[in-house]
Each structure stands twice: as C-alpha cells, then as structure tokens.
PDB file of N, CA and C in Angstrom:
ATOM      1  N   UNK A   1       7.458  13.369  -7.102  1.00  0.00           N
ATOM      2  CA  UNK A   1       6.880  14.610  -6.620  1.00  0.00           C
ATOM      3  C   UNK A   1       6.014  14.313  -5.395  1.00  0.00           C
ATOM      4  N   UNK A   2       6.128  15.118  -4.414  1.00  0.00           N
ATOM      5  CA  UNK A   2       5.151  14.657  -3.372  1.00  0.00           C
ATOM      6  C   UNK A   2       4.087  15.962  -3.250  1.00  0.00           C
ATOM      7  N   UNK A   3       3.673  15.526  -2.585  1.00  0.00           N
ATOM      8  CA  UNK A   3       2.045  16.275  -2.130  1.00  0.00           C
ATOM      9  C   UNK A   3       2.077  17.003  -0.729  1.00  0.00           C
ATOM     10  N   UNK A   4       2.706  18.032  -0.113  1.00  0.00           N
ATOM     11  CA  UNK A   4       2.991  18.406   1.172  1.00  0.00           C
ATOM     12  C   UNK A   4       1.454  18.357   1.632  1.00  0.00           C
ATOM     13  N   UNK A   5       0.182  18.231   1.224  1.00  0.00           N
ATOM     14  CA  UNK A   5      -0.871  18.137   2.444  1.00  0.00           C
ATOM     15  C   UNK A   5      -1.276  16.727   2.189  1.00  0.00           C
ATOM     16  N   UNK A   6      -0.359  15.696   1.407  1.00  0.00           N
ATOM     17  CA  UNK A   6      -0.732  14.197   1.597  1.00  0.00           C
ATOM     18  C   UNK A   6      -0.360  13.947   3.189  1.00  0.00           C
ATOM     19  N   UNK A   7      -1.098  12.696   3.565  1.00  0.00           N
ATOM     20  CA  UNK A   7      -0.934  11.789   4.520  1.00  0.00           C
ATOM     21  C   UNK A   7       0.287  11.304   4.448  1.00  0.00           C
ATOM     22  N   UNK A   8      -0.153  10.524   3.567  1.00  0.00           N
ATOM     23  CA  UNK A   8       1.042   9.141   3.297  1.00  0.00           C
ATOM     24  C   UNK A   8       2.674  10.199   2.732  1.00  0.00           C
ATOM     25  N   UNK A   9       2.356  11.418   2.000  1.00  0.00           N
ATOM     26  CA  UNK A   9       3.439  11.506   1.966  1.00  0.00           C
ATOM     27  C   UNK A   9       4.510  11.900   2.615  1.00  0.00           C
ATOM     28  N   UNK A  10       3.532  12.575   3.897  1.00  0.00           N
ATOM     29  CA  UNK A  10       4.505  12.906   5.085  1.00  0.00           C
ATOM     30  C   UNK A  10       4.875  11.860   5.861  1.00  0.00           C
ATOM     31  N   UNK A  11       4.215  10.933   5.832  1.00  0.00           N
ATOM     32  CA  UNK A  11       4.592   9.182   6.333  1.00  0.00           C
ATOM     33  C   UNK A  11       5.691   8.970   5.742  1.00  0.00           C
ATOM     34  N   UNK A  12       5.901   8.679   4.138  1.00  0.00           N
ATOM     35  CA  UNK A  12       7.112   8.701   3.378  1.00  0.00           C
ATOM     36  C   UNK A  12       8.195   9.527   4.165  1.00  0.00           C
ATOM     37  N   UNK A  13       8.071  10.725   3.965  1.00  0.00           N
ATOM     38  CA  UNK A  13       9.568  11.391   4.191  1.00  0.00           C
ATOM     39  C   UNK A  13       9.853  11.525   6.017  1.00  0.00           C
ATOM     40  N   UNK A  14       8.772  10.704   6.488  1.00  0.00           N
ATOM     41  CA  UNK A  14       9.182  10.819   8.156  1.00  0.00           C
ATOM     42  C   UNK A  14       8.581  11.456   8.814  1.00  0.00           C
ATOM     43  N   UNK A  15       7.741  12.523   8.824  1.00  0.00           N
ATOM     44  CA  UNK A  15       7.074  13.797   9.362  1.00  0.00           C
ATOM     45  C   UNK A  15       5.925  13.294  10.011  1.00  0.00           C
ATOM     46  N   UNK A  16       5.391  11.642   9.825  1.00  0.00           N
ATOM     47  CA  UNK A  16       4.344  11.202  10.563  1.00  0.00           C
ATOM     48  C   UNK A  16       5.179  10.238  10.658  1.00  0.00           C
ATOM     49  N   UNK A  17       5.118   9.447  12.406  1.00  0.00           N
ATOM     50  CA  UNK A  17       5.587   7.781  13.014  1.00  0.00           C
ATOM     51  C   UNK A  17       4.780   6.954  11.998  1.00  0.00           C
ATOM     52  N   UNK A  18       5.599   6.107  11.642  1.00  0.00           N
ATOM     53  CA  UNK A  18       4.740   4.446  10.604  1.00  0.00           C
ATOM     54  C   UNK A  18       5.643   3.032  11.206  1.00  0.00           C
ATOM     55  N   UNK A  19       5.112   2.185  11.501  1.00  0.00           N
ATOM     56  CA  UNK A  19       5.858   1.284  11.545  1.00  0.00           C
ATOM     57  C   UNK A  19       5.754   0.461  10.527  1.00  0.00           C
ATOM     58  N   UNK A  20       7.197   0.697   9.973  1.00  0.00           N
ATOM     59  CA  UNK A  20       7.866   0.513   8.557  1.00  0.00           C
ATOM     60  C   UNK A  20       8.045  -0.973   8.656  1.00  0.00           C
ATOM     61  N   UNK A  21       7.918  -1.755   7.426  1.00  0.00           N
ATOM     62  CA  UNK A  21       7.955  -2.996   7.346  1.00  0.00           C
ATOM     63  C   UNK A  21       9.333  -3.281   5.812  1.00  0.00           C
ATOM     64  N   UNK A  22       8.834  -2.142   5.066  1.00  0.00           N
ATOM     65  CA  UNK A  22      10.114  -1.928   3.732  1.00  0.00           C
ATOM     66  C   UNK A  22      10.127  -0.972   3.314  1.00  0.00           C
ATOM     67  N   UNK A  23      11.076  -0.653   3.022  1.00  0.00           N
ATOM     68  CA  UNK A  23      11.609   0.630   1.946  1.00  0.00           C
ATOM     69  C   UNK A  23      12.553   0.509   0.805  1.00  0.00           C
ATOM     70  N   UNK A  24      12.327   0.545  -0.071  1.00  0.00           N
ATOM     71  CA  UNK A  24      13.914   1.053  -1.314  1.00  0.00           C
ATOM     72  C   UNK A  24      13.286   2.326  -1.528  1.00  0.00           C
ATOM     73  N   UNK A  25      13.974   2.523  -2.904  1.00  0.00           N
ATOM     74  CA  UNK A  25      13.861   3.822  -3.876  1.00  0.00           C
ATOM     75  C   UNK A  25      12.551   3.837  -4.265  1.00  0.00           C
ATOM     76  N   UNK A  26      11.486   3.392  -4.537  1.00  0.00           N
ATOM     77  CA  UNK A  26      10.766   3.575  -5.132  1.00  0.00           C
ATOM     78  C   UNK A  26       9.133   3.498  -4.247  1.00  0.00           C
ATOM     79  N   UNK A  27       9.641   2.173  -2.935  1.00  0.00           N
ATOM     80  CA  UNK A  27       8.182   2.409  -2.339  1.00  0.00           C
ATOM     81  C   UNK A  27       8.601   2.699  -1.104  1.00  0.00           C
ATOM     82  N   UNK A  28       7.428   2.624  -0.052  1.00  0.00           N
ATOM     83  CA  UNK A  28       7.665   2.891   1.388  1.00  0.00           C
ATOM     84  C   UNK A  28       6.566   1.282   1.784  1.00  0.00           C
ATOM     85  N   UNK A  29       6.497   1.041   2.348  1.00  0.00           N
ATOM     86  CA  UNK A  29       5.319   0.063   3.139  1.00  0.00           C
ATOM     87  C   UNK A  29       5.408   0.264   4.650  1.00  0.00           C
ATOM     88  N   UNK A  30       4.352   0.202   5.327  1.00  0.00           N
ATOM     89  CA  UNK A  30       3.835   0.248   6.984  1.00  0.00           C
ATOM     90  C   UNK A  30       2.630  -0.612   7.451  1.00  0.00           C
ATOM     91  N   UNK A  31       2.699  -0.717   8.674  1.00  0.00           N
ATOM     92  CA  UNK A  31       1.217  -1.369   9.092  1.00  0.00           C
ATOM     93  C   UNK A  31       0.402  -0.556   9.072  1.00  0.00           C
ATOM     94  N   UNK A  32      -0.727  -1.069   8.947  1.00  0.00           N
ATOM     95  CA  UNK A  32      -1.670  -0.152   9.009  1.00  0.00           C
ATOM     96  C   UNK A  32      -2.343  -0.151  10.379  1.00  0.00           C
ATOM     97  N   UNK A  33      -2.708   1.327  10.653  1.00  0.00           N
ATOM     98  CA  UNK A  33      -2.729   1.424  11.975  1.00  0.00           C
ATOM     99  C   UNK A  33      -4.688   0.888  12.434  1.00  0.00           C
ATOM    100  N   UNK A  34      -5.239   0.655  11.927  1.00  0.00           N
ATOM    101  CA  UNK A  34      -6.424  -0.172  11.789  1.00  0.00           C
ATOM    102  C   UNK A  34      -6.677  -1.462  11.215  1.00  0.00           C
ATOM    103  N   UNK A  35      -5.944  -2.428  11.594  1.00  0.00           N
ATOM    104  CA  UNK A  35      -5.186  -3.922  10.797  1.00  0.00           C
ATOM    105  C   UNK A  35      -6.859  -4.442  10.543  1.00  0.00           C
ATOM    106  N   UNK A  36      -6.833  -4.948   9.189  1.00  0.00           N
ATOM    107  CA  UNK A  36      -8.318  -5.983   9.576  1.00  0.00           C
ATOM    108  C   UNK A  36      -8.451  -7.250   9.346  1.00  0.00           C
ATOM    109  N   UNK A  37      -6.838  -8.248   9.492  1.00  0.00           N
ATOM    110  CA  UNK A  37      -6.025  -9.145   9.809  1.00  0.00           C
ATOM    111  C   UNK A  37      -4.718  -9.053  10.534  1.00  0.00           C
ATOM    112  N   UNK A  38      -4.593 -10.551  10.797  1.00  0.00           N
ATOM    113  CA  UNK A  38      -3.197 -10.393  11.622  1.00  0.00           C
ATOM    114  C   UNK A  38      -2.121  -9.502  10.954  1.00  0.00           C
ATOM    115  N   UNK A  39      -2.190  -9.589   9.346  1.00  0.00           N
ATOM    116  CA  UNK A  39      -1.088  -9.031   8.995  1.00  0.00           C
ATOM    117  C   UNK A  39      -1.989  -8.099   7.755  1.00  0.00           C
ATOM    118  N   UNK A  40      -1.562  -7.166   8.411  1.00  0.00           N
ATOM    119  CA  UNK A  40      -2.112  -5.513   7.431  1.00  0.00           C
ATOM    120  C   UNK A  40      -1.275  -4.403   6.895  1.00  0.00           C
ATOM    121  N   UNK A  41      -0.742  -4.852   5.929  1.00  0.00           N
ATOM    122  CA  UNK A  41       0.547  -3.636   5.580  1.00  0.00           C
ATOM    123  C   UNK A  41       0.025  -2.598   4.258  1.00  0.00           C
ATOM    124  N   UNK A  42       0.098  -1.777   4.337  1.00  0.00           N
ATOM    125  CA  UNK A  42      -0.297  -0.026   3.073  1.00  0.00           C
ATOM    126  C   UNK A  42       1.426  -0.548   2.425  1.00  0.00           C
ATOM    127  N   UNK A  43       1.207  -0.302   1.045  1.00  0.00           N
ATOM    128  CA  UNK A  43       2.568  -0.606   0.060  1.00  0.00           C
ATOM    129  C   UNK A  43       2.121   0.441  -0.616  1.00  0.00           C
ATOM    130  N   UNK A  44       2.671   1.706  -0.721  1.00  0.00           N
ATOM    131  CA  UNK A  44       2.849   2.690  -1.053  1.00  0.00           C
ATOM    132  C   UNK A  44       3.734   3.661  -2.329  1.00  0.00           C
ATOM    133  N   UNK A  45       3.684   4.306  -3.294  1.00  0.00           N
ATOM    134  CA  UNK A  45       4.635   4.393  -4.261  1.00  0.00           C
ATOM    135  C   UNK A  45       5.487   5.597  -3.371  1.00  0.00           C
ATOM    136  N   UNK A  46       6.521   5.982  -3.752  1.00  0.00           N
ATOM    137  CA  UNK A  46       7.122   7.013  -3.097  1.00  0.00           C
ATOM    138  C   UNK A  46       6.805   8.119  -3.858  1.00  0.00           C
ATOM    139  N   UNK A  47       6.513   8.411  -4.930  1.00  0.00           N
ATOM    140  CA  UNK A  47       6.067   8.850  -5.769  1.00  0.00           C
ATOM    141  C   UNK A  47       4.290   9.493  -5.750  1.00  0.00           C
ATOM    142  N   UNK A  48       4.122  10.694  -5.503  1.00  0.00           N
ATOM    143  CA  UNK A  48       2.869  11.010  -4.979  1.00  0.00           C
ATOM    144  C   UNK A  48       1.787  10.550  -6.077  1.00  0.00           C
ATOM    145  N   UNK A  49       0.764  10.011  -6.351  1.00  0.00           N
ATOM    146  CA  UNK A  49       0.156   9.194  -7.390  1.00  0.00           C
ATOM    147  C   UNK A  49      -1.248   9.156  -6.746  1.00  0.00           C
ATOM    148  N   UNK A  50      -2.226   9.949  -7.081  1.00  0.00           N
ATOM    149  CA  UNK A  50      -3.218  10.125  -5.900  1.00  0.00           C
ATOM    150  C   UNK A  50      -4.244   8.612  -5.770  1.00  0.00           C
ATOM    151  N   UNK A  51      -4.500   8.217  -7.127  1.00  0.00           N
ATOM    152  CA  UNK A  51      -5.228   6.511  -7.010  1.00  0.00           C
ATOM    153  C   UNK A  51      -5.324   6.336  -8.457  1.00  0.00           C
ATOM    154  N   UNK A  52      -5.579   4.836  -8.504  1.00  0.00           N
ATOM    155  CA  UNK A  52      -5.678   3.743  -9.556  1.00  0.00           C
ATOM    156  C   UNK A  52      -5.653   4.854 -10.893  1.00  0.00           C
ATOM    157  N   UNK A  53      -6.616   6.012 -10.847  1.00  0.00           N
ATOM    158  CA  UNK A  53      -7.390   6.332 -11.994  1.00  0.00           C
ATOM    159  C   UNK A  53      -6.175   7.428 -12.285  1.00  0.00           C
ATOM    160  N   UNK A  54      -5.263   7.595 -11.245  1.00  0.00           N
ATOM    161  CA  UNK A  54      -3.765   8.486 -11.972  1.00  0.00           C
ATOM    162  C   UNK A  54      -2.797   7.638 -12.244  1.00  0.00           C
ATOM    163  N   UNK A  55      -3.000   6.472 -12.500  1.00  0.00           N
ATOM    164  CA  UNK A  55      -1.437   5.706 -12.884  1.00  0.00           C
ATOM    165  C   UNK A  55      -1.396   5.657 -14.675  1.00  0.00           C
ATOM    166  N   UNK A  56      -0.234   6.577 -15.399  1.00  0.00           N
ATOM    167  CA  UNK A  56      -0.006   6.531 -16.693  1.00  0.00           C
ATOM    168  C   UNK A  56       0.891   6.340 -16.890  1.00  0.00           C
ATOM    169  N   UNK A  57       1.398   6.497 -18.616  1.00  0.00           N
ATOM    170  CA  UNK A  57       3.102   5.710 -19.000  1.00  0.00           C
ATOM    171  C   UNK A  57       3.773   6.483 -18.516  1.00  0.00           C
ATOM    172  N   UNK A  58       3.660   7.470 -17.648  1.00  0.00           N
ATOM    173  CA  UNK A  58       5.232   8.163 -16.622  1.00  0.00           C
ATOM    174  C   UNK A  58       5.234   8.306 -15.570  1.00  0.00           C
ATOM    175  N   UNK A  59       3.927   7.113 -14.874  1.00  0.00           N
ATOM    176  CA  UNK A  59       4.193   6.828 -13.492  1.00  0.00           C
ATOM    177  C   UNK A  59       3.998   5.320 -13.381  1.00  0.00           C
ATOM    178  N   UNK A  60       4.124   4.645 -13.950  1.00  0.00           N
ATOM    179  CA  UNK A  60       3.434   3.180 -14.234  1.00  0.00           C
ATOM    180  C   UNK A  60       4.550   2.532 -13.616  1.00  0.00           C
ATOM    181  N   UNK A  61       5.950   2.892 -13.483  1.00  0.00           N
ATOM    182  CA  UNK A  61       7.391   1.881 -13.567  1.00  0.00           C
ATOM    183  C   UNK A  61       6.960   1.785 -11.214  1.00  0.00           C
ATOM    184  N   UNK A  62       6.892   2.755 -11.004  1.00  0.00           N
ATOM    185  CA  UNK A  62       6.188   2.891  -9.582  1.00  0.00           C
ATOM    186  C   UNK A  62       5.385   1.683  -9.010  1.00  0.00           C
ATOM    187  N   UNK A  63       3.968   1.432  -9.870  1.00  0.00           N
ATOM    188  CA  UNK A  63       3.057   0.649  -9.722  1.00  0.00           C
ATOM    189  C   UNK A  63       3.485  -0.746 -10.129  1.00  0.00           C
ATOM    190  N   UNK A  64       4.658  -0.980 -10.971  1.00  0.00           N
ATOM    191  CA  UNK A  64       5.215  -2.262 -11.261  1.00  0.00           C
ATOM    192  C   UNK A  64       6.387  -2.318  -9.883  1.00  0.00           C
ATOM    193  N   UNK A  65       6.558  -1.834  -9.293  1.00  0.00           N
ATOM    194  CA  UNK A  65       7.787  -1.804  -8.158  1.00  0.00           C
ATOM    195  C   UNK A  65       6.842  -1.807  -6.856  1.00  0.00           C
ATOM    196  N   UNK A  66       5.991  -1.152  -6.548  1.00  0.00           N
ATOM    197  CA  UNK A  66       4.817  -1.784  -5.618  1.00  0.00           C
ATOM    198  C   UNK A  66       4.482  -3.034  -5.757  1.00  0.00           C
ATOM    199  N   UNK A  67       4.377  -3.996  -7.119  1.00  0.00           N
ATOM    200  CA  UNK A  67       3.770  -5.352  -6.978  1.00  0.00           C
ATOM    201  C   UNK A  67       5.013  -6.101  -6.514  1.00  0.00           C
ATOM    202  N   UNK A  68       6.485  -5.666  -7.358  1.00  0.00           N
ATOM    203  CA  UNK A  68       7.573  -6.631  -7.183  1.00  0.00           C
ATOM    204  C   UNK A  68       7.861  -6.557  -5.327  1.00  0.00           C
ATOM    205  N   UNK A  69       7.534  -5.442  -4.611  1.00  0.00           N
ATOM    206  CA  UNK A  69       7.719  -5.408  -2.960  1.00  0.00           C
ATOM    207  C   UNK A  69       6.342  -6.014  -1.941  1.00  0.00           C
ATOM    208  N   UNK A  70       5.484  -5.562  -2.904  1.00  0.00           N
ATOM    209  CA  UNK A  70       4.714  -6.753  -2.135  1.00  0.00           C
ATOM    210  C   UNK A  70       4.758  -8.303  -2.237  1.00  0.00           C
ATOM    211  N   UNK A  71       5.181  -8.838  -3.106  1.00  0.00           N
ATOM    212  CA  UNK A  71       5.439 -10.442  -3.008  1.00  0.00           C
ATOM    213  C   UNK A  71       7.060 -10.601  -2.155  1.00  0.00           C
ATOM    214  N   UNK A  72       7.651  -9.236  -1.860  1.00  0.00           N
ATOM    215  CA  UNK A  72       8.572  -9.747  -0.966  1.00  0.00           C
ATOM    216  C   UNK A  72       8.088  -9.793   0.307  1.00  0.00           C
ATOM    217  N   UNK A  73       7.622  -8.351   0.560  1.00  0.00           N
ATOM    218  CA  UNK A  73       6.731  -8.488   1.869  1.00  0.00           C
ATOM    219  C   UNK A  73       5.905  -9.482   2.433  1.00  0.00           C
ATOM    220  N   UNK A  74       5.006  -9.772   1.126  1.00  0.00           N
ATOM    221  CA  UNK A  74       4.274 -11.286   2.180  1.00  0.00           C
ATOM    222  C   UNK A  74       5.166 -12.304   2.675  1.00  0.00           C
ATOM    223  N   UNK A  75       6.216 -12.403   1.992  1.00  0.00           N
ATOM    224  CA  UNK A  75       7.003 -13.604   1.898  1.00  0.00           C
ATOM    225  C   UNK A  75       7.900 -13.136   3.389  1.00  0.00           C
ATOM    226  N   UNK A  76       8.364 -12.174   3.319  1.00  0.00           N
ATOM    227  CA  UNK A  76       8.740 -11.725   4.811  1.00  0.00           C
ATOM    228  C   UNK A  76       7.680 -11.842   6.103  1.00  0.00           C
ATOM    229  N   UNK A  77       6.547 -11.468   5.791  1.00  0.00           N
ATOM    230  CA  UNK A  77       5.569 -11.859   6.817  1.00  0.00           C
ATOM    231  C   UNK A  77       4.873 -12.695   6.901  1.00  0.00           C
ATOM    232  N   UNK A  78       5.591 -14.298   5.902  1.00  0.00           N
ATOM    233  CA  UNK A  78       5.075 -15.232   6.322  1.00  0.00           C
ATOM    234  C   UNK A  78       3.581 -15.900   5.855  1.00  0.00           C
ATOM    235  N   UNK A  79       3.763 -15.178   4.768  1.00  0.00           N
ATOM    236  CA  UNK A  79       2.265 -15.424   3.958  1.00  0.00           C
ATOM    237  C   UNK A  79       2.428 -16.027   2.989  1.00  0.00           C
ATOM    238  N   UNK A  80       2.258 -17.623   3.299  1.00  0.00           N
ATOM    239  CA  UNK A  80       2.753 -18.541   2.645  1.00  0.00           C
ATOM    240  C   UNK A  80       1.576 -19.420   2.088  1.00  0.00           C
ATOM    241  N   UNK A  81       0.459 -19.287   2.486  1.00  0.00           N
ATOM    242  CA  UNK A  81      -0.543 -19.926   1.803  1.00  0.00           C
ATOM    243  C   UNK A  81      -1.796 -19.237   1.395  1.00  0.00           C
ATOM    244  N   UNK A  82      -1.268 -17.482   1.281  1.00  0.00           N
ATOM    245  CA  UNK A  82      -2.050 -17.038   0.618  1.00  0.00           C
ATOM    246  C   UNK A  82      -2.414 -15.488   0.941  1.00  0.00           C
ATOM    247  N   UNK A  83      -2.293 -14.315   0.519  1.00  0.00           N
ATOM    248  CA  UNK A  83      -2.869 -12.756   1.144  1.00  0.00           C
ATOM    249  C   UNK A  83      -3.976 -12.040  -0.087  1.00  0.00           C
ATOM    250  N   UNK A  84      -4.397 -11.446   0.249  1.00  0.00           N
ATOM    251  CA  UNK A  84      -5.418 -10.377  -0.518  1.00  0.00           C
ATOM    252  C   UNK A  84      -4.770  -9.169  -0.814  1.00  0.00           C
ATOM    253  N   UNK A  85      -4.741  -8.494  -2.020  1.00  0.00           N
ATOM    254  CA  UNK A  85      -4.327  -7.356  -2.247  1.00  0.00           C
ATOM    255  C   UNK A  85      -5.235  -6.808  -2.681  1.00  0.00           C
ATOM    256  N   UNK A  86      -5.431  -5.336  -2.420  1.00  0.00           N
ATOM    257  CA  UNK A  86      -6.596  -4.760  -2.660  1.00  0.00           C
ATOM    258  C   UNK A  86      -6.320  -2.752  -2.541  1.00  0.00           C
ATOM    259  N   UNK A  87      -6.714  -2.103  -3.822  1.00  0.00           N
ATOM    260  CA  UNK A  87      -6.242  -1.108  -3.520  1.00  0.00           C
ATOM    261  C   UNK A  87      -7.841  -0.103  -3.860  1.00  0.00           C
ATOM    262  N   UNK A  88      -8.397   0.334  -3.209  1.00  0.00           N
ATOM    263  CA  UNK A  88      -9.639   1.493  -3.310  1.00  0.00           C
ATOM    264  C   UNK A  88      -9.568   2.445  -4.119  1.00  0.00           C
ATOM    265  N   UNK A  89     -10.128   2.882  -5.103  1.00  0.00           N
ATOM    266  CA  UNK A  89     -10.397   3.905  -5.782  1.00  0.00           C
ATOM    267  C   UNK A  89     -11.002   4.708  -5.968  1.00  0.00           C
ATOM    268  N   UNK A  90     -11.121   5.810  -5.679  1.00  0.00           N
ATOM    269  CA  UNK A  90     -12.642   7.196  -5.338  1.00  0.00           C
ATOM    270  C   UNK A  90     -13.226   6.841  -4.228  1.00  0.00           C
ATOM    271  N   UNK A  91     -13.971   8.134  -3.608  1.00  0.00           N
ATOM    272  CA  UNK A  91     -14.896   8.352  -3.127  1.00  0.00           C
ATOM    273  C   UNK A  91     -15.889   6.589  -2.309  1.00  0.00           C
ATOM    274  N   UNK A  92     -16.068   6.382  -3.607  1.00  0.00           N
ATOM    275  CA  UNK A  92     -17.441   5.412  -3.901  1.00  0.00           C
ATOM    276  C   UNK A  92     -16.509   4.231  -3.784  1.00  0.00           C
ATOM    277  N   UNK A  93     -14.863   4.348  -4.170  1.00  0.00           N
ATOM    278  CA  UNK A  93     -14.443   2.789  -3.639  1.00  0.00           C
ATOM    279  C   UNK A  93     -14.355   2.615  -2.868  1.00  0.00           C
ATOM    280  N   UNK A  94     -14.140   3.182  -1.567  1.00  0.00           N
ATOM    281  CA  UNK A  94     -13.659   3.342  -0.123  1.00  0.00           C
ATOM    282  C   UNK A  94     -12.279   3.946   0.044  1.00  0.00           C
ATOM    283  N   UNK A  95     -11.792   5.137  -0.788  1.00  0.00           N
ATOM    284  CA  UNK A  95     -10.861   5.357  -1.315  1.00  0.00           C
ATOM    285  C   UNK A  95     -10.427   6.402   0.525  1.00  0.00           C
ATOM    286  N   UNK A  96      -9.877   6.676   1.281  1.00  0.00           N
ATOM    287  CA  UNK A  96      -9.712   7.050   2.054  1.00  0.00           C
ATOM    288  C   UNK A  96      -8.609   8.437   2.176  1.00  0.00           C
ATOM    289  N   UNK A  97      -7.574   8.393   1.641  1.00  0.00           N
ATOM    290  CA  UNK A  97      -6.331   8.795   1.252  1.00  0.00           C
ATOM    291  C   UNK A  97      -5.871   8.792   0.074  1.00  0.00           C
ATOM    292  N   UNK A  98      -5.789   9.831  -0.679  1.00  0.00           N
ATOM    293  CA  UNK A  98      -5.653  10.343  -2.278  1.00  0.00           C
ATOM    294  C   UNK A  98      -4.175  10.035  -2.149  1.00  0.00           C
ATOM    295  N   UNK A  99      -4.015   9.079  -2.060  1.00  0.00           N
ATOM    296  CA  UNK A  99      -2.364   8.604  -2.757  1.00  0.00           C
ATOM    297  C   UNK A  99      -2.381   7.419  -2.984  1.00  0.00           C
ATOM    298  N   UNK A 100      -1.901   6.715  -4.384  1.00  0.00           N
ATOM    299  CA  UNK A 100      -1.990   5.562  -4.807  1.00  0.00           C
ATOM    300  C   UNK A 100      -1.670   4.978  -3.110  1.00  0.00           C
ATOM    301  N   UNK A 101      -1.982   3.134  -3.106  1.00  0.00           N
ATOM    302  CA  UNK A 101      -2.134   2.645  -2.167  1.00  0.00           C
ATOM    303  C   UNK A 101      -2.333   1.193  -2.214  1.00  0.00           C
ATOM    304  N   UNK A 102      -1.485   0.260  -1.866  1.00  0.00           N
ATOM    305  CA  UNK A 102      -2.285  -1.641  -2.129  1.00  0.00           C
ATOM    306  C   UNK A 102      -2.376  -2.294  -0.101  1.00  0.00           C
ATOM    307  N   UNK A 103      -2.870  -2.220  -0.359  1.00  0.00           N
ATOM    308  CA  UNK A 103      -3.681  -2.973   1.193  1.00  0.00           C
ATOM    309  C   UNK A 103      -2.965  -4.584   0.881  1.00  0.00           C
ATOM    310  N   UNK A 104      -1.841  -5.429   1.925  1.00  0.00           N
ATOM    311  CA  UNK A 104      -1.814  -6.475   1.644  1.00  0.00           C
ATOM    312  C   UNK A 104      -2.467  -6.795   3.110  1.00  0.00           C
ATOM    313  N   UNK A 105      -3.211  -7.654   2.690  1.00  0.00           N
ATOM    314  CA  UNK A 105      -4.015  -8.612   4.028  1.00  0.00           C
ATOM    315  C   UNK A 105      -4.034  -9.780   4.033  1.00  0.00           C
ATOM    316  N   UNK A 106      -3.764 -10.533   5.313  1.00  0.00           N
ATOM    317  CA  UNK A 106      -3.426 -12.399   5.895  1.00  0.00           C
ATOM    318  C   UNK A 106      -3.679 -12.615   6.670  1.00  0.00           C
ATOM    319  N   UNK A 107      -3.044 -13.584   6.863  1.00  0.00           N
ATOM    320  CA  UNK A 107      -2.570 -14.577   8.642  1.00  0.00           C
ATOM    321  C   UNK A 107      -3.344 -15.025   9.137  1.00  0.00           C
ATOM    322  N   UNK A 108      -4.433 -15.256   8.047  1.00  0.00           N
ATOM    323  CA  UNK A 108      -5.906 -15.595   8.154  1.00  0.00           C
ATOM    324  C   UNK A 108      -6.454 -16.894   7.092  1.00  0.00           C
ATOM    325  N   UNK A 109      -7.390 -17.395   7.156  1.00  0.00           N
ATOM    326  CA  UNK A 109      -7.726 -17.231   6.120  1.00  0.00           C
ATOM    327  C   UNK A 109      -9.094 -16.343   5.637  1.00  0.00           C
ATOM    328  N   UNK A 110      -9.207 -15.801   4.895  1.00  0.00           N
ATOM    329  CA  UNK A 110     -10.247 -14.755   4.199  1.00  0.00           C
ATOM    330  C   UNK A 110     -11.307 -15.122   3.723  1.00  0.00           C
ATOM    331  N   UNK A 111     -12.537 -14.516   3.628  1.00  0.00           N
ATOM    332  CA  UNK A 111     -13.747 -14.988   3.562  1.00  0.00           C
ATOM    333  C   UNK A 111     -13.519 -14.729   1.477  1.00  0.00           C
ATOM    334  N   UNK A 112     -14.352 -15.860   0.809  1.00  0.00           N
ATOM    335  CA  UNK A 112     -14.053 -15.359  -0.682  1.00  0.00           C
ATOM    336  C   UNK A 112     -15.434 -14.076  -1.060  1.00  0.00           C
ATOM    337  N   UNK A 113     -15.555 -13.444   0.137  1.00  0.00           N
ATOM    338  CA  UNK A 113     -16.097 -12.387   0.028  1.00  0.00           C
ATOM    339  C   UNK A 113     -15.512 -11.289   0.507  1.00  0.00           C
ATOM    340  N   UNK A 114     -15.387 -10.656  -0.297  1.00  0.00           N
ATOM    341  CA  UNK A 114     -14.725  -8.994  -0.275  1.00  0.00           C
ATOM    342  C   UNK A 114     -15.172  -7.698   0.895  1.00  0.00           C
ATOM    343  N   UNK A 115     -16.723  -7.763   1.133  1.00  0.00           N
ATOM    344  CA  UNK A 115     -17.032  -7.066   2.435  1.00  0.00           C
ATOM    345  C   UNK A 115     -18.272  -7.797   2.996  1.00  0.00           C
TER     346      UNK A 115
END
C-alpha cells in the first residue's frame, strides 16, 4: 500500500528523480541526496511502513528483504571492511520521513560514536 503524500513513496513509483542503486519486488534503494559518507544509500521497503514502531507480523517479510538487499548493496559498493546501518525512529529519533527507512553508511572509516 503506498502513501500518495509520502516522499519516498513517490520516489518508489518514479514521480520524484532518485539515483537508484537497487530494486526488486520488495525494496527500492537510492543515494541519499545529503551523503554523510562517501557511500550513503536510503534502503527502503516498497511497501508504505511509516517507521520501526509500524513493523508487525504482516509487514515484517518487507523488513527481512531490506536486510537481505542491504548486504548486497554494500557488497556492490564495495564495503568490504565494514558500513553502519542505522534507521531513525520518531520525532525525537531524527526520524525525518514517515516511511520505514535503513541509512547504509561507508567508504570511511566511522567514528564508534554515533553523533
């Protein structure tokens, strides 16, 4: 189901430019257009899922198909000794865009501090 006043979901079906990094059936992924490493990609469900605190047993198979495309993705972009995944939740997480969401970040190495 999508969300016609989501962001991301008009990103999904095309209606906003993304430069696409993967797609199947189930996710979309893009760069993110504010990278805060060399390599900054949004892994996305196709499936409108607004964050963390809406994933249940009849959207969960989504959030297991987001993890299996992000370990392809790093591996396509070369992130071989290591990326951060990180997805915001509410308001108060830095939640930006009400659609589930995993931030993969690299090409770096990363401070073992979070902000």
């Amino acid at each position: 189901m999508k969300d016609q006043n989501c962001l991301f979901c008009k990103i999904i079906e095309g209606d906003i430019p993304s430069s696409k990094v993967y797609e199947d059936e189930y996710v979309y992924a893009f760069r993110d257009i504010n990278p805060q490493a060399p390599v900054h990609v949004l892994v996305v469900p196709k499936e409108h899922i607004a964050s963390v605190d809406a994933v249940d047993p009849g959207n969960s198979a989504y959030v297991a198909k987001c993890f299996e495309a992000i370990a392809k993705i790093a591996k396509a972009e070369g992130l071989v000794s290591g990326y951060r995944v990180i997805s915001n939740c509410g308001e108060d997480g830095g939640q930006t865009v009400m659609h589930l969401h995993f931030h993969i970040i690299g090409g770096v190495k990363l401070s073992e501090k979070i902000v």
